[in-house]
N, C-alpha and C. Protein backbone atom coordinates (compact mmCIF):
# COMPACT_ATOMS: atom_id res chain seq x y z
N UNK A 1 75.80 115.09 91.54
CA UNK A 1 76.95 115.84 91.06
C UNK A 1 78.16 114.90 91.08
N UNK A 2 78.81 115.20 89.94
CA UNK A 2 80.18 113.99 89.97
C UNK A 2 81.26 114.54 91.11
N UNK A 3 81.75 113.85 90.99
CA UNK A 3 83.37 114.23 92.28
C UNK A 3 84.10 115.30 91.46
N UNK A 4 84.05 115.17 90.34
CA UNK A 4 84.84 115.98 89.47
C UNK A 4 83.82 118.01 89.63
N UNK A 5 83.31 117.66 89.50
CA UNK A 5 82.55 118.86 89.64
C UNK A 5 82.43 119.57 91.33
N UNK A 6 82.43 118.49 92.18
CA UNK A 6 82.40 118.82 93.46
C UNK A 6 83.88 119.07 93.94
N UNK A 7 84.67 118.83 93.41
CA UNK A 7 86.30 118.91 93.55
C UNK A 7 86.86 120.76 92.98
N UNK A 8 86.05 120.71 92.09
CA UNK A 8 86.22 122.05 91.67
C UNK A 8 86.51 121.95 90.04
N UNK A 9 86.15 120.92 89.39
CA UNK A 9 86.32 120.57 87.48
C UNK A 9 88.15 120.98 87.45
N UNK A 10 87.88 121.18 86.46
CA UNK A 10 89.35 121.20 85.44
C UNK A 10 90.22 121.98 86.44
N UNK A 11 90.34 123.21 86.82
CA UNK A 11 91.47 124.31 87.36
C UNK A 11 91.51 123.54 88.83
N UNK A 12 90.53 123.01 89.72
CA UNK A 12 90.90 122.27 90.60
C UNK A 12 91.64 121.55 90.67
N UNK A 13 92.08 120.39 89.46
CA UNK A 13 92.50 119.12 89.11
C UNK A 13 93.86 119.90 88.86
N UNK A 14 93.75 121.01 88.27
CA UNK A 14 95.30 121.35 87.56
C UNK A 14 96.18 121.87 88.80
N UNK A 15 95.32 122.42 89.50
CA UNK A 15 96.35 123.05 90.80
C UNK A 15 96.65 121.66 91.47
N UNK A 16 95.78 120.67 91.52
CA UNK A 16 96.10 119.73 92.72
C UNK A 16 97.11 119.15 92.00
N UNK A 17 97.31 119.21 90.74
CA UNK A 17 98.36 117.92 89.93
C UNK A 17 99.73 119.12 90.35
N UNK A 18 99.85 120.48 90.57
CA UNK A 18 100.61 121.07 90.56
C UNK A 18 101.41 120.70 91.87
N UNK A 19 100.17 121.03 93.11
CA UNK A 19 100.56 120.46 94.56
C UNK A 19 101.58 119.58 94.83
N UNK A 20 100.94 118.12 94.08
CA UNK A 20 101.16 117.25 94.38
C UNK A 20 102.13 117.06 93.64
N UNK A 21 103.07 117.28 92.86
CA UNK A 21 104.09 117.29 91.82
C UNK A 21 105.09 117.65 92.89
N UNK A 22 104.72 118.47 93.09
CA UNK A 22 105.61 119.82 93.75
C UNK A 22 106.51 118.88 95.41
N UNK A 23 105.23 118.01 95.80
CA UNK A 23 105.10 117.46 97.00
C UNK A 23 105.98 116.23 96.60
N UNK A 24 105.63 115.70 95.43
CA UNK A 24 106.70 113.80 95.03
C UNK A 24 107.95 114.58 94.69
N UNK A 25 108.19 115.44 94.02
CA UNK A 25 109.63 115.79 93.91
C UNK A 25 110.25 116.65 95.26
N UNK A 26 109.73 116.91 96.05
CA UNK A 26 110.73 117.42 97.15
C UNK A 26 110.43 115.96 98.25
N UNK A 27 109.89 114.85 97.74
CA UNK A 27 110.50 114.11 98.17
C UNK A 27 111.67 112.54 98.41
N UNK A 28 112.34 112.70 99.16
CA UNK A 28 113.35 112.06 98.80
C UNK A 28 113.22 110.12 98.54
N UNK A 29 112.43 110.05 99.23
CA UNK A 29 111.60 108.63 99.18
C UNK A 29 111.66 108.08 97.65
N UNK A 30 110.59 109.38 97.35
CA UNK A 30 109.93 108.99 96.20
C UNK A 30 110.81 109.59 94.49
N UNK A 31 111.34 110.14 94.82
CA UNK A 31 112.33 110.65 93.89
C UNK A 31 112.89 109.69 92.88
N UNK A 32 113.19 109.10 93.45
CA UNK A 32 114.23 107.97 92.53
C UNK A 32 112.73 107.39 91.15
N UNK A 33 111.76 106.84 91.16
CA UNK A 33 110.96 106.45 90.64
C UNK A 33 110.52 107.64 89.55
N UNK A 34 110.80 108.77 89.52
CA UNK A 34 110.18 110.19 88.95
C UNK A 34 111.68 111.16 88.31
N UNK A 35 112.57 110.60 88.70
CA UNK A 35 113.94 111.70 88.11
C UNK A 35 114.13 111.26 86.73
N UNK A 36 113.83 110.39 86.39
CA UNK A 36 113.96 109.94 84.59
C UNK A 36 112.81 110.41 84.08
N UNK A 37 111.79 110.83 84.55
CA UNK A 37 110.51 111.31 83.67
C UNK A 37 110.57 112.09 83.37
N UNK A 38 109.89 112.86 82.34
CA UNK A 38 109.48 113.70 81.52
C UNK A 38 108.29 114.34 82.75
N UNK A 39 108.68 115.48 83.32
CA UNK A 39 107.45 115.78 84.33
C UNK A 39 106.71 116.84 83.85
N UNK A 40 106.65 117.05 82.24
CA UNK A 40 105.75 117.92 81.85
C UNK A 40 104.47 116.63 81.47
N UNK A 41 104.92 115.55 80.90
CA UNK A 41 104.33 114.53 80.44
C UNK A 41 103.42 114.19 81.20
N UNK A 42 104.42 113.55 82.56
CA UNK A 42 103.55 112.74 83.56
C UNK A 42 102.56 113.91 84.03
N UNK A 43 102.50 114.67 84.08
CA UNK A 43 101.66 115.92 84.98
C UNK A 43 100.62 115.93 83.70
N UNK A 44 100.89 115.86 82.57
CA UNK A 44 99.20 115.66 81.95
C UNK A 44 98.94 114.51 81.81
N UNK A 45 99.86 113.56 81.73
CA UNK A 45 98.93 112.23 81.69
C UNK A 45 97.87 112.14 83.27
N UNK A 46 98.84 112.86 84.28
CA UNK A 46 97.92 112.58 85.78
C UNK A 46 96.64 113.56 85.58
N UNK A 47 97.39 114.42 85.21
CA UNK A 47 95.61 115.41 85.10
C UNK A 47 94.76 114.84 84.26
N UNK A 48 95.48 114.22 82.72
CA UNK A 48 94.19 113.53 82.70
C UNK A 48 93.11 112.13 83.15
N UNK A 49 94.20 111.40 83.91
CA UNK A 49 93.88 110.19 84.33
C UNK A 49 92.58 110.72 85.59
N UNK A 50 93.24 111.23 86.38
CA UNK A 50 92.77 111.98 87.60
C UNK A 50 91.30 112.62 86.75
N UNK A 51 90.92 113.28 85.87
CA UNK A 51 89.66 113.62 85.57
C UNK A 51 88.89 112.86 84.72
N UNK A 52 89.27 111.69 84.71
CA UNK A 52 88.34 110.22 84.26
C UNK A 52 88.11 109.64 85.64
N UNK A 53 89.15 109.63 86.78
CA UNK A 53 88.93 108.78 87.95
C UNK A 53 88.35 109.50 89.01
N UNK A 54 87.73 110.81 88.59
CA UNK A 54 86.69 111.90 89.28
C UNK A 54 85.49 112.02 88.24
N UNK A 55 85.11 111.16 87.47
CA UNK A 55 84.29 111.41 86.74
C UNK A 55 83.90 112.30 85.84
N UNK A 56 85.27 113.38 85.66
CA UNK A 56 85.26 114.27 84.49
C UNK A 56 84.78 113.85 82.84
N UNK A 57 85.09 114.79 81.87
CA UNK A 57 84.84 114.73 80.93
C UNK A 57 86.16 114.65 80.03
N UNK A 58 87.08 114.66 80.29
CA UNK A 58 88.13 114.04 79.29
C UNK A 58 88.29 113.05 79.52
N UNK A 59 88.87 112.22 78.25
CA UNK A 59 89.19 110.89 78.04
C UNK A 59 90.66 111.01 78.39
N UNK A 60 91.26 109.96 79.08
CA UNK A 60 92.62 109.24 79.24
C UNK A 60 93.12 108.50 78.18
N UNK A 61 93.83 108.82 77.26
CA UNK A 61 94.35 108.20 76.61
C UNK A 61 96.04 107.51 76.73
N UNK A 62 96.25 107.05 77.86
CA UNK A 62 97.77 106.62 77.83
C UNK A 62 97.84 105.78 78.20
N UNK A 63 98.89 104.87 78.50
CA UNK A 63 98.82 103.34 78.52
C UNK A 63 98.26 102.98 79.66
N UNK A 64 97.95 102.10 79.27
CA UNK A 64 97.24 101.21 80.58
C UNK A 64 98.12 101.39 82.02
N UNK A 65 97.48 101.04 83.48
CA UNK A 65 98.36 101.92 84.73
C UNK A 65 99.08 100.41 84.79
N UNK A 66 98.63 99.68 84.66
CA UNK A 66 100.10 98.40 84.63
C UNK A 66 100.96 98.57 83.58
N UNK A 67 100.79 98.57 82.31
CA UNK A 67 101.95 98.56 81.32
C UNK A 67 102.75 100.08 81.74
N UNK A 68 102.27 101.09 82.25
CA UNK A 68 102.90 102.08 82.25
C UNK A 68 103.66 102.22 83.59
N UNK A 69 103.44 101.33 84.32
CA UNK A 69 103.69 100.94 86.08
C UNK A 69 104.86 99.85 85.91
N UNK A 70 104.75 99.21 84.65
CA UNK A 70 105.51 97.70 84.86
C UNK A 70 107.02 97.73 84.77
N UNK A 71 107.64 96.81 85.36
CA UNK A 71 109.14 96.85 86.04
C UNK A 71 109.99 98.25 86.86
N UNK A 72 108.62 98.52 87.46
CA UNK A 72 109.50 100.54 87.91
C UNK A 72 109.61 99.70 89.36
N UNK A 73 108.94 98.55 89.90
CA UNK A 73 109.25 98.01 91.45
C UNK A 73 108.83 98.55 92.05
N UNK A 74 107.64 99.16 91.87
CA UNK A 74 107.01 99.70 92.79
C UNK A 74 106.33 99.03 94.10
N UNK A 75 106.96 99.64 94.88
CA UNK A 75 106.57 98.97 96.47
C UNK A 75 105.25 99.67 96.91
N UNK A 76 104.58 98.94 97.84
CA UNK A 76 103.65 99.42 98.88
C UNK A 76 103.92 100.71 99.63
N UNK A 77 104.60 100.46 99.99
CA UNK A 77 105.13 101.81 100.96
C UNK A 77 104.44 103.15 100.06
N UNK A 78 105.79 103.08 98.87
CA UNK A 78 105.62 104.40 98.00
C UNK A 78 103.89 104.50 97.21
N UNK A 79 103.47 104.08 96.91
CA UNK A 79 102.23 103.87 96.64
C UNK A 79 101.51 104.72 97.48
N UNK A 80 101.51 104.06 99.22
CA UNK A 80 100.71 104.82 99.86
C UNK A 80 101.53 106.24 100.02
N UNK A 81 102.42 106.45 99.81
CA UNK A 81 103.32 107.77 99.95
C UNK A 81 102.54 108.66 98.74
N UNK A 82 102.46 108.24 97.97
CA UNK A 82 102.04 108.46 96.67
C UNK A 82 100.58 109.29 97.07
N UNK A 83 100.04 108.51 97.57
CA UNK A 83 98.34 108.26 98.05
C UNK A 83 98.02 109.51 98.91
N UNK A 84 99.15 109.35 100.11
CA UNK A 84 99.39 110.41 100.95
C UNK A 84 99.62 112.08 100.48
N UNK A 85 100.40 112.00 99.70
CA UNK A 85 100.80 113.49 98.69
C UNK A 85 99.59 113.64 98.52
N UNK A 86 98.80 113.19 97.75
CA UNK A 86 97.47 113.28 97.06
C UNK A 86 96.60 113.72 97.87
N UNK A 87 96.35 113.09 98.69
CA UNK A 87 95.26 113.38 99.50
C UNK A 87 95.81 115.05 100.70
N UNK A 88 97.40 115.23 100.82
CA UNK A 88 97.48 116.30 101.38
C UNK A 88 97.44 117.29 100.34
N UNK A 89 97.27 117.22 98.93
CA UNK A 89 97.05 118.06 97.89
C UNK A 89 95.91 118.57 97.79
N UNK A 90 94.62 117.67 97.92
CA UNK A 90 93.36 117.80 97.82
C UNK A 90 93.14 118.63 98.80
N UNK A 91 93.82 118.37 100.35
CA UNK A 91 93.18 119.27 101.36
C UNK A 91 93.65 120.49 101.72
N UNK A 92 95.22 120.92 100.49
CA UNK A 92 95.40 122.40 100.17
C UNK A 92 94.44 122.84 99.77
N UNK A 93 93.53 122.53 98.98
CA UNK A 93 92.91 122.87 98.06
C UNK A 93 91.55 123.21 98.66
N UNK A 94 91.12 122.47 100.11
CA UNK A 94 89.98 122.96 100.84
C UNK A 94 88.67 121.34 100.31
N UNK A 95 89.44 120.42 99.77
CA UNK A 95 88.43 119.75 99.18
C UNK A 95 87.99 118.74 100.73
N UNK A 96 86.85 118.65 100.83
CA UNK A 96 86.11 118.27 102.14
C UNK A 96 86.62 116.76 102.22
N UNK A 97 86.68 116.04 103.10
CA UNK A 97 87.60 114.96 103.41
C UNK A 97 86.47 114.10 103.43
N UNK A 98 85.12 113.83 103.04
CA UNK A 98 84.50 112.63 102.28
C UNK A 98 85.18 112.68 100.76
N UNK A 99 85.23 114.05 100.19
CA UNK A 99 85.74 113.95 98.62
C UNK A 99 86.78 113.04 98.80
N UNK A 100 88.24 113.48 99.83
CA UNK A 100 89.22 112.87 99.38
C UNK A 100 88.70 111.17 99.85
N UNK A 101 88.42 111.11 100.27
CA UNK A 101 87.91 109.50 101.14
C UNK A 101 87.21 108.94 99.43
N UNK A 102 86.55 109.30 99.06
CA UNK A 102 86.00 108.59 98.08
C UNK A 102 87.22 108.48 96.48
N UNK A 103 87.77 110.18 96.57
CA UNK A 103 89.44 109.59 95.68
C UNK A 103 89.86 108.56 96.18
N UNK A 104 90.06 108.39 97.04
CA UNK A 104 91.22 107.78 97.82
C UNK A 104 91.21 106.08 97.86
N UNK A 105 89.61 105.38 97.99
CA UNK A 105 88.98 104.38 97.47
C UNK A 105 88.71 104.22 96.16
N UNK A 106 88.91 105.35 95.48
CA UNK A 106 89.11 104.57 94.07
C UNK A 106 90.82 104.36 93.49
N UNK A 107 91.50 105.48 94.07
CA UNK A 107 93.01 105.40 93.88
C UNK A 107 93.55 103.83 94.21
N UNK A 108 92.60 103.78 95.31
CA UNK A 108 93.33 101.99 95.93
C UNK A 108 93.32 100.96 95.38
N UNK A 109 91.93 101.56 94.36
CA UNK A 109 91.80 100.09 93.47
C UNK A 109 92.90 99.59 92.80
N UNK A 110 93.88 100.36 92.41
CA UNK A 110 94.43 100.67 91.40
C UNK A 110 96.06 99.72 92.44
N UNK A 111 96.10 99.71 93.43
CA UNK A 111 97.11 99.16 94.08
C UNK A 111 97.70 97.44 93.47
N UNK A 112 97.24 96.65 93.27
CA UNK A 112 97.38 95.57 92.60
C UNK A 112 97.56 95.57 91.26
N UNK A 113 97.52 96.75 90.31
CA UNK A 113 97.77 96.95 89.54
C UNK A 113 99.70 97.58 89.46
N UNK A 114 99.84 98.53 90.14
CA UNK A 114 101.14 99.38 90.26
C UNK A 114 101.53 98.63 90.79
N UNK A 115 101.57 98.10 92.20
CA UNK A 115 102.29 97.60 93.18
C UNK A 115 103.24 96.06 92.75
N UNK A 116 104.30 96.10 92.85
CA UNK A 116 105.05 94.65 92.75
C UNK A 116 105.71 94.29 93.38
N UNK A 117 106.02 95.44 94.57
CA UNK A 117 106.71 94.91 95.47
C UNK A 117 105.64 95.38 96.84
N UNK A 118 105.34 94.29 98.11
CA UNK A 118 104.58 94.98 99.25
C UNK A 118 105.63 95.37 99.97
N UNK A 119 107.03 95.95 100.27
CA UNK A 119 107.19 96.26 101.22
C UNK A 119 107.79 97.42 101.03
């Protein structure tokens, strides 16, 4: 069974993108990186990124996570802040903490990509 299916498919993914939205904008950290966006946008580009990187069945079509990451300065810190939301989203949601462990190792891959600043 994919992660995507064991996560709970599509309405899983949509509540957790809701969570976790809900969670980067009430926070103050992370705010500054997200107040110029379009957060109807980013919330489907994440739902759909998020159900290619759970093994769903929609395709991602938006820019690449570096060209769409590049010159925002994104530090380490916020990243794992980032990481953190996520994973306390998943476990609103009741999703068993190997699921998030295995998101969570593929989310990381993705760190050398976003990241330009480590501190």
């Amino acid at each position: 069974m994919s992660l995507y299916d064991e996560i709970g498919g599509d309405a899983a993914i949509a509540a957790v993108v809701t969570e976790f939205w809900h969670r980067v904008s009430s926070d103050d950290f992370l705010w500054p990186w997200f107040s110029a966006i379009d957060s109807d946008q980013l919330r489907s580009h994440l739902h759909a990124y998020l159900t290619v990187a759970f093994d769903g069945p929609e395709q991602y079509e938006g820019r690449s996570m570096r060209r769409s990451h590049a010159g925002l300065n994104v530090t380490g810190a916020a990243f794992d802040r980032l990481l953190a939301h996520l994973g306390e989203s998943l476990v609103a949601f009741g999703t068993i903490p190997e699921n998030i462990a295995r998101v969570d190792a593929r989310l990381k891959l993705l760190r050398p990509v976003i990241v330009e600043r480590n501190f």
